[in-house]
N, C-alpha and C. Protein backbone atom coordinates (compact mmCIF):
# COMPACT_ATOMS: atom_id res chain seq x y z
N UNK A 1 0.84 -1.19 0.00
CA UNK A 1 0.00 0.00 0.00
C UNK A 1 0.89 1.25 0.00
N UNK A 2 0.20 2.30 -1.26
CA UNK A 2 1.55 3.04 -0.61
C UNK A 2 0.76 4.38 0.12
N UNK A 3 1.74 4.92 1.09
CA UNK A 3 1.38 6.21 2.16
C UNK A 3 1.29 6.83 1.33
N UNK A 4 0.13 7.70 1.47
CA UNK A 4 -0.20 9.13 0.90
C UNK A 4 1.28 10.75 2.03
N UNK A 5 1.71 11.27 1.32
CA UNK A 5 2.75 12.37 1.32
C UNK A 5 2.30 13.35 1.16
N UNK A 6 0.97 13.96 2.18
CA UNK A 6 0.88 15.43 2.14
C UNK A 6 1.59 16.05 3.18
N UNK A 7 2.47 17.03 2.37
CA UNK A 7 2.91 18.27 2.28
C UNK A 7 2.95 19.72 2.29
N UNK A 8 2.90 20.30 3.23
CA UNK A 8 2.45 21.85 2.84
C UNK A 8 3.65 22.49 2.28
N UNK A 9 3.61 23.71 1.67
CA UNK A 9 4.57 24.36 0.88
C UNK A 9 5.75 24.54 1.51
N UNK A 10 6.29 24.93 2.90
CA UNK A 10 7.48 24.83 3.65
C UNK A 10 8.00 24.00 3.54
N UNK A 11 7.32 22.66 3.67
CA UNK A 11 7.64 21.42 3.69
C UNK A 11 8.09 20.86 2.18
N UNK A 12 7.63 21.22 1.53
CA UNK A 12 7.69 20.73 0.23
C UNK A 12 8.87 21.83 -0.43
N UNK A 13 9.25 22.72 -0.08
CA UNK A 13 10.61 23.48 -0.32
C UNK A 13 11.33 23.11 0.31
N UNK A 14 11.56 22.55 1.44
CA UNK A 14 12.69 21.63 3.13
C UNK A 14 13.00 20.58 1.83
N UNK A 15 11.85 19.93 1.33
CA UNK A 15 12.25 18.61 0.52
C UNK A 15 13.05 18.70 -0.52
N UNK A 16 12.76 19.73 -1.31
CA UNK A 16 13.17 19.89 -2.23
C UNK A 16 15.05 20.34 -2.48
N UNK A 17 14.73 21.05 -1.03
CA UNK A 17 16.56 20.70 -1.16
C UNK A 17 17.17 19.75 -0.45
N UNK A 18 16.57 18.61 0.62
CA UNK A 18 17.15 17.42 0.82
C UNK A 18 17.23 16.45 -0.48
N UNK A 19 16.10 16.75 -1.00
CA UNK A 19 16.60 15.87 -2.33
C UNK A 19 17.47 16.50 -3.40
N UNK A 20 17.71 17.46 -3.34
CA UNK A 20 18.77 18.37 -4.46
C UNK A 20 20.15 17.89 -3.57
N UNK A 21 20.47 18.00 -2.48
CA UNK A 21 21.38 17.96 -1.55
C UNK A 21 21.91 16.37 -1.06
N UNK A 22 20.40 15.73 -1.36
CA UNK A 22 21.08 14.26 -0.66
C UNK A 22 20.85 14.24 1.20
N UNK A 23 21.11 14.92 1.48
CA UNK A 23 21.35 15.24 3.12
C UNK A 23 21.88 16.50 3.63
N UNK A 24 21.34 16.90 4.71
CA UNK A 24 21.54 18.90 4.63
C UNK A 24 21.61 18.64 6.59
N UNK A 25 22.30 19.64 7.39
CA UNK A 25 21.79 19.94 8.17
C UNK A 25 20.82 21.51 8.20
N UNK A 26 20.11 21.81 9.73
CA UNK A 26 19.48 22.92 9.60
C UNK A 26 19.79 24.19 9.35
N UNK A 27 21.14 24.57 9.13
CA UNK A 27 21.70 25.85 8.85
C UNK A 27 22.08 25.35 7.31
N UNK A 28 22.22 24.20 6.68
CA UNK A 28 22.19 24.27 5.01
C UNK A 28 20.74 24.41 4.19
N UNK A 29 19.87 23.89 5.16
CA UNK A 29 18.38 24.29 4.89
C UNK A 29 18.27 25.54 5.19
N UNK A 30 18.55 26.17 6.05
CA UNK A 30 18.05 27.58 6.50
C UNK A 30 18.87 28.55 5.29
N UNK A 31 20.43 27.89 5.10
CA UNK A 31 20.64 29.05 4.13
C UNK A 31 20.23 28.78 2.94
N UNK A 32 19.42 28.09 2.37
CA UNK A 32 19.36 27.59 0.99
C UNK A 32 17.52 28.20 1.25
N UNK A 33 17.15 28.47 2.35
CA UNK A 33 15.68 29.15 2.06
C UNK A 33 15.65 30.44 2.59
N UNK A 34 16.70 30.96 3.35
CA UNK A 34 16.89 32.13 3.94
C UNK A 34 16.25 33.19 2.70
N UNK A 35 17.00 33.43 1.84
CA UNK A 35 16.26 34.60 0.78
C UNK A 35 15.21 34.37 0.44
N UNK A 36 14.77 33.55 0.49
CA UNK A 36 13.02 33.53 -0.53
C UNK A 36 12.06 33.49 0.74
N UNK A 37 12.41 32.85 1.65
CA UNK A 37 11.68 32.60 2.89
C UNK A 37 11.78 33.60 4.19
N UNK A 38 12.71 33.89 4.52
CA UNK A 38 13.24 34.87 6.20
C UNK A 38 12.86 34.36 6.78
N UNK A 39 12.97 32.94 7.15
CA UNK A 39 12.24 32.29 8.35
C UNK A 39 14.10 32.04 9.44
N UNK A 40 13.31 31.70 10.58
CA UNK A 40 14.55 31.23 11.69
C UNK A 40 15.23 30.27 11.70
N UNK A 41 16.36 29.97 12.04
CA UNK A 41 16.47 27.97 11.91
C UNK A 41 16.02 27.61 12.63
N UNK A 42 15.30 28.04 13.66
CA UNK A 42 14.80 27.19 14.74
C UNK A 42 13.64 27.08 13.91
N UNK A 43 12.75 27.53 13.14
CA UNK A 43 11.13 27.30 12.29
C UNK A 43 12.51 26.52 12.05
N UNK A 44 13.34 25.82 10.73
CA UNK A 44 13.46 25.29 10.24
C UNK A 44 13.44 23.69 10.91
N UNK A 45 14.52 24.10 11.80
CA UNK A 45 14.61 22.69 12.64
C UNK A 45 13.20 22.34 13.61
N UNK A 46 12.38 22.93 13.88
CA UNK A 46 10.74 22.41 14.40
C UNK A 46 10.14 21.75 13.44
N UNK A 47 10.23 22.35 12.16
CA UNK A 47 9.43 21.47 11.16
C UNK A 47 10.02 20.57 10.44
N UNK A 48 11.37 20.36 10.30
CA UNK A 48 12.31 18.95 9.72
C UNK A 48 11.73 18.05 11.15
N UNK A 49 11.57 18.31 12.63
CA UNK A 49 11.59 17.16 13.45
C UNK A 49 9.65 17.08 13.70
N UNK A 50 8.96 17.93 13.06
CA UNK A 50 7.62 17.35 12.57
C UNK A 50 7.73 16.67 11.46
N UNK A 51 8.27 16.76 10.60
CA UNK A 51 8.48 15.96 9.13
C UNK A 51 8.82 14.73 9.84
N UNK A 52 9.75 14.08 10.40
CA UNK A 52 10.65 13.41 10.44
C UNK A 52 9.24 12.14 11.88
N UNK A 53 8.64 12.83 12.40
CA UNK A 53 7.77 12.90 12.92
C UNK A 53 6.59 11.48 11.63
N UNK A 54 6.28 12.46 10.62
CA UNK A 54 5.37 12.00 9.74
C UNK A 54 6.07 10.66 8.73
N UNK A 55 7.38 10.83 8.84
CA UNK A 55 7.99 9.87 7.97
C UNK A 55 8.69 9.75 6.93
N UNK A 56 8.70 11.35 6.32
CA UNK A 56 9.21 11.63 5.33
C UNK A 56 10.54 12.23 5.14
N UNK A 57 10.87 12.73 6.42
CA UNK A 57 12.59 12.40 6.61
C UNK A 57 13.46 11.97 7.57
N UNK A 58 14.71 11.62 7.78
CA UNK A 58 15.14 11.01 8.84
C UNK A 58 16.64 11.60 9.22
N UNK A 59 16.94 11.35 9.99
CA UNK A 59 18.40 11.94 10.64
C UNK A 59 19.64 10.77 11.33
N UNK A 60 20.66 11.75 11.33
CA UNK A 60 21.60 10.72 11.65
C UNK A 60 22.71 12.17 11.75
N UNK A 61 23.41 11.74 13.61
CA UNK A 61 24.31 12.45 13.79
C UNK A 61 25.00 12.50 13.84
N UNK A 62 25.76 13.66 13.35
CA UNK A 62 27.67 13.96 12.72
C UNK A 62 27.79 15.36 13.82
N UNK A 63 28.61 14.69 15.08
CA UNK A 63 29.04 15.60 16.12
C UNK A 63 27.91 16.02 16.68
N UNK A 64 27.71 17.64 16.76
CA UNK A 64 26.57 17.76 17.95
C UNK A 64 25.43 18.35 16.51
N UNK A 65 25.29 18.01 15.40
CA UNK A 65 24.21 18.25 14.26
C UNK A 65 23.76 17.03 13.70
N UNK A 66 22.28 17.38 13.45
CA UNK A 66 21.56 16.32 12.61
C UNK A 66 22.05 16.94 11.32
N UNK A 67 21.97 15.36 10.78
CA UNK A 67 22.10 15.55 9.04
C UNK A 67 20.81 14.87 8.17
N UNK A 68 20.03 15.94 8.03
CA UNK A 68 18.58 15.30 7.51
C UNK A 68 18.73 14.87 6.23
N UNK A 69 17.90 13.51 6.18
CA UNK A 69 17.92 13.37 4.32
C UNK A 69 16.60 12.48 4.01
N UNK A 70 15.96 12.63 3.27
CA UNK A 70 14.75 12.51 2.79
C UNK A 70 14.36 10.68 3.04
N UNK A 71 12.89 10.41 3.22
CA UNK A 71 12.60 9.13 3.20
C UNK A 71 11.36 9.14 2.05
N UNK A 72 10.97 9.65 1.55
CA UNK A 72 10.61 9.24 0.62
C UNK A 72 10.81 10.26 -0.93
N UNK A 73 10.45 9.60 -1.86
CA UNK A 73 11.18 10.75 -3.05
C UNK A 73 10.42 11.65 -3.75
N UNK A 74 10.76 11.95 -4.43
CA UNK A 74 10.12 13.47 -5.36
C UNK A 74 8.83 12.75 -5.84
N UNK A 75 8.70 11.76 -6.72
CA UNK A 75 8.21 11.09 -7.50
C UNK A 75 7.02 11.02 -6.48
N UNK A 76 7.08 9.81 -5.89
CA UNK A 76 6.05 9.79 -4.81
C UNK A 76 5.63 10.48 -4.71
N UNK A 77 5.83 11.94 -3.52
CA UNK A 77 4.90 12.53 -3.30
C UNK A 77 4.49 13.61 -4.33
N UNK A 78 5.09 13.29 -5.26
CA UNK A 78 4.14 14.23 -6.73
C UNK A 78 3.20 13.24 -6.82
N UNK A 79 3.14 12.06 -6.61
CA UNK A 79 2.14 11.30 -7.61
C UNK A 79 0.82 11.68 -6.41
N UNK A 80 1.10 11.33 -5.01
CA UNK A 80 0.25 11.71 -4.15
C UNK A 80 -0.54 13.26 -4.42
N UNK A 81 0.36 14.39 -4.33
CA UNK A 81 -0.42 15.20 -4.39
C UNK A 81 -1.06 15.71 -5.38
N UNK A 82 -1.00 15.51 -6.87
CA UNK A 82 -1.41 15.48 -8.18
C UNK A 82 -2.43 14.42 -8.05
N UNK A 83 -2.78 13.25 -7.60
CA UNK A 83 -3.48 12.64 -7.25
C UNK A 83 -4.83 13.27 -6.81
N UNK A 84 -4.19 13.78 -5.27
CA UNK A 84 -5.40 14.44 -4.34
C UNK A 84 -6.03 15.57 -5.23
N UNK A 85 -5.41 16.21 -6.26
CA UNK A 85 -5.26 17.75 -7.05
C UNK A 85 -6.44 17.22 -7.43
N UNK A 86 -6.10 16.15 -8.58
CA UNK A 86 -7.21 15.53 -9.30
C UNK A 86 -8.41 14.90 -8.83
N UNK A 87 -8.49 14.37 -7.58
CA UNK A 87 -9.39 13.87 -7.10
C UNK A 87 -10.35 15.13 -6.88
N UNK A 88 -9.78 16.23 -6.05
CA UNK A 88 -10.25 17.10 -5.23
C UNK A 88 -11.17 18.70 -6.22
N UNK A 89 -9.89 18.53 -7.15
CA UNK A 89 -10.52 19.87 -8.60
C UNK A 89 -11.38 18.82 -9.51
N UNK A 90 -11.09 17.74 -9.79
CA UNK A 90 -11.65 17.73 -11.08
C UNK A 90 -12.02 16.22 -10.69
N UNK A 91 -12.95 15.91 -9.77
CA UNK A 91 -13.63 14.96 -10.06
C UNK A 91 -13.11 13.43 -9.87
N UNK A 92 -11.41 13.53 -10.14
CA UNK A 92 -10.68 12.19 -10.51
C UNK A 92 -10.67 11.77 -11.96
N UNK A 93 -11.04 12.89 -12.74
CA UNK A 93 -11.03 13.38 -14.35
C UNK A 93 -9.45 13.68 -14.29
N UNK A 94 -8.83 13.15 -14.88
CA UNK A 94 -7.20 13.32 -15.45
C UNK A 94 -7.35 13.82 -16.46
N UNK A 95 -8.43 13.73 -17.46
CA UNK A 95 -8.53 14.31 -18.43
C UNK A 95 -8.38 15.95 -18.67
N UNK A 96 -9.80 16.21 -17.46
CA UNK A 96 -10.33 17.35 -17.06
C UNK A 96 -8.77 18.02 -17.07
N UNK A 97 -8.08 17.14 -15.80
CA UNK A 97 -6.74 18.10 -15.43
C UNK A 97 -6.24 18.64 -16.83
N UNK A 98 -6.01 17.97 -17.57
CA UNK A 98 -4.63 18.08 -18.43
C UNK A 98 -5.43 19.01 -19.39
N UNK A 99 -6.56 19.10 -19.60
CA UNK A 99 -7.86 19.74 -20.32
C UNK A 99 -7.46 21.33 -19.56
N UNK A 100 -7.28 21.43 -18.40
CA UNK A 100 -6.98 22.60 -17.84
C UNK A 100 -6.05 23.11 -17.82
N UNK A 101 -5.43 22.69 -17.60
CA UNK A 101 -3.39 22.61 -18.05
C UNK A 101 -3.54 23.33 -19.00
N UNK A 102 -3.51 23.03 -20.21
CA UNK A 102 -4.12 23.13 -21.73
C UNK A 102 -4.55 25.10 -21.93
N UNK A 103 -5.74 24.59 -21.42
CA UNK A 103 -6.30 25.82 -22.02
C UNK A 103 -5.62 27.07 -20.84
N UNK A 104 -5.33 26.68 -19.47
CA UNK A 104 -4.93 27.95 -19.01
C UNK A 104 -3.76 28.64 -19.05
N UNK A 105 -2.24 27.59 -19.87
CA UNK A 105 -1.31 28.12 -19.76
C UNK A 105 -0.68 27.62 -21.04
N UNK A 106 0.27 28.79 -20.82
CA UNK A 106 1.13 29.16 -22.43
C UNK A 106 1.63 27.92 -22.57
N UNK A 107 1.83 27.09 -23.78
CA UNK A 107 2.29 26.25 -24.22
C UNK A 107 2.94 26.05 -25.21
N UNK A 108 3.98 26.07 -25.17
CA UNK A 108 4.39 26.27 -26.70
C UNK A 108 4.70 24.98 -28.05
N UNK A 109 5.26 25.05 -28.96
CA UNK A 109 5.15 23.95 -29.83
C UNK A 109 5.75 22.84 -29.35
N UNK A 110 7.03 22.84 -29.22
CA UNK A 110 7.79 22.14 -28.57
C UNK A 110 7.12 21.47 -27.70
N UNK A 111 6.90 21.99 -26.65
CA UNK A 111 6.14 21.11 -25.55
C UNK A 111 4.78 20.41 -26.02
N UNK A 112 4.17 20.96 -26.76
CA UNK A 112 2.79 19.99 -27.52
C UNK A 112 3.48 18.94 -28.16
N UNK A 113 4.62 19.13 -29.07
CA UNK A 113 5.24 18.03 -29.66
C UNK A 113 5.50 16.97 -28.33
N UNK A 114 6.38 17.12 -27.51
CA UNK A 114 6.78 16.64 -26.25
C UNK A 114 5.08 15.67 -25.79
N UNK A 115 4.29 16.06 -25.69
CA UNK A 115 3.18 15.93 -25.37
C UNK A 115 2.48 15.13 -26.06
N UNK A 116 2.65 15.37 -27.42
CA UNK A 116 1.99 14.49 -28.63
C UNK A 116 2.73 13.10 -28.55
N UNK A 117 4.12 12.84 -28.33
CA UNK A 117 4.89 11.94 -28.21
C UNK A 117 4.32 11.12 -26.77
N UNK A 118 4.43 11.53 -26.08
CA UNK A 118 4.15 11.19 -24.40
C UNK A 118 2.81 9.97 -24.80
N UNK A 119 1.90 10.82 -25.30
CA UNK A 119 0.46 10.19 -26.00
C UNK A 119 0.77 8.87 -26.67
N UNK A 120 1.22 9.49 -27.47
CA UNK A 120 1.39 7.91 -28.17
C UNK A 120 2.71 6.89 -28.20
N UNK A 121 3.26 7.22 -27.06
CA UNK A 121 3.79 6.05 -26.46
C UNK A 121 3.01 5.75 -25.30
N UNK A 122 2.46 6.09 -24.90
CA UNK A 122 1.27 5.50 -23.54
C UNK A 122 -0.12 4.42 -24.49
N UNK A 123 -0.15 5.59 -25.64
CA UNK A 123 -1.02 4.20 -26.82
C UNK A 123 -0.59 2.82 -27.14
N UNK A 124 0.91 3.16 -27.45
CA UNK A 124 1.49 1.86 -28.10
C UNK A 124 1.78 1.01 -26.88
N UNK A 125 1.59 1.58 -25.43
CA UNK A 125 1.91 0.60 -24.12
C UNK A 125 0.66 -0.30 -24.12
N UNK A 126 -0.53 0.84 -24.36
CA UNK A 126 -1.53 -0.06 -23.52
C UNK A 126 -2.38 -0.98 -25.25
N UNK A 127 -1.52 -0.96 -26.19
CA UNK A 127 -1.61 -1.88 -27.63
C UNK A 127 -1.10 -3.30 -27.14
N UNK A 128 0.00 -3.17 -26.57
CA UNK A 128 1.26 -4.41 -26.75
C UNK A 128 0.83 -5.13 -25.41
């Protein structure tokens, strides 16, 4: 069965550089969100040991610092929360989603090509 990985946006930026990083302590997290964020390391380190709490990351100590690094991966909890997205906006219509995707944002050729391809190799999967 797999765990559902909700995330709120703090959390899901914390992740995003344990998985860019591999393993971070709280002052490599704090400086890697310091400009976009101004939060404290202490917010940082409360919510890595609620995360860590939920399951989604874990620690291991080098002298008197944790060195956090992710337990589950990018993939996962995209599929979870794109999941819930879809369940929750559109019904559990994937269609709908990508129908929305579509019409609300710039797209350019390239990426429709990209897209057109995607299609019909998911055709020729579910052929063979």
């Amino acid at each position: 069965m797999t765990r559902k990985h909700r995330l709120g946006d703090l959390q899901l930026a914390i992740m995003h550089v344990l998985w860019e990083h591999g393993e971070a302590a709280v002052a490599d997290v704090h400086r890697a969100l310091e400009e976009e964020r101004g939060l404290a390391p202490t917010t940082i380190a409360t919510m890595l040991a609620k995360m860590e709490t939920k399951g989604v990351v874990g620690h291991r100590s080098e002298g008197r610092r944790y060195l956090y690094r992710p337990l589950v991966s990018e993939s996962d909890v995209r599929r979870t929360m794109v999941d819930e997205l879809t369940r929750g906006l559109f019904e559990g219509n994937a269609v709908a989603l990508v129908s929305h995707l579509l019409s609300e944002h710039e797209i350019d050729r390239d990426d429709l090509d990209e897209l057109r391809e995607l299609i019909e190799r998911r055709q020729e999967e579910e052929a063979s």
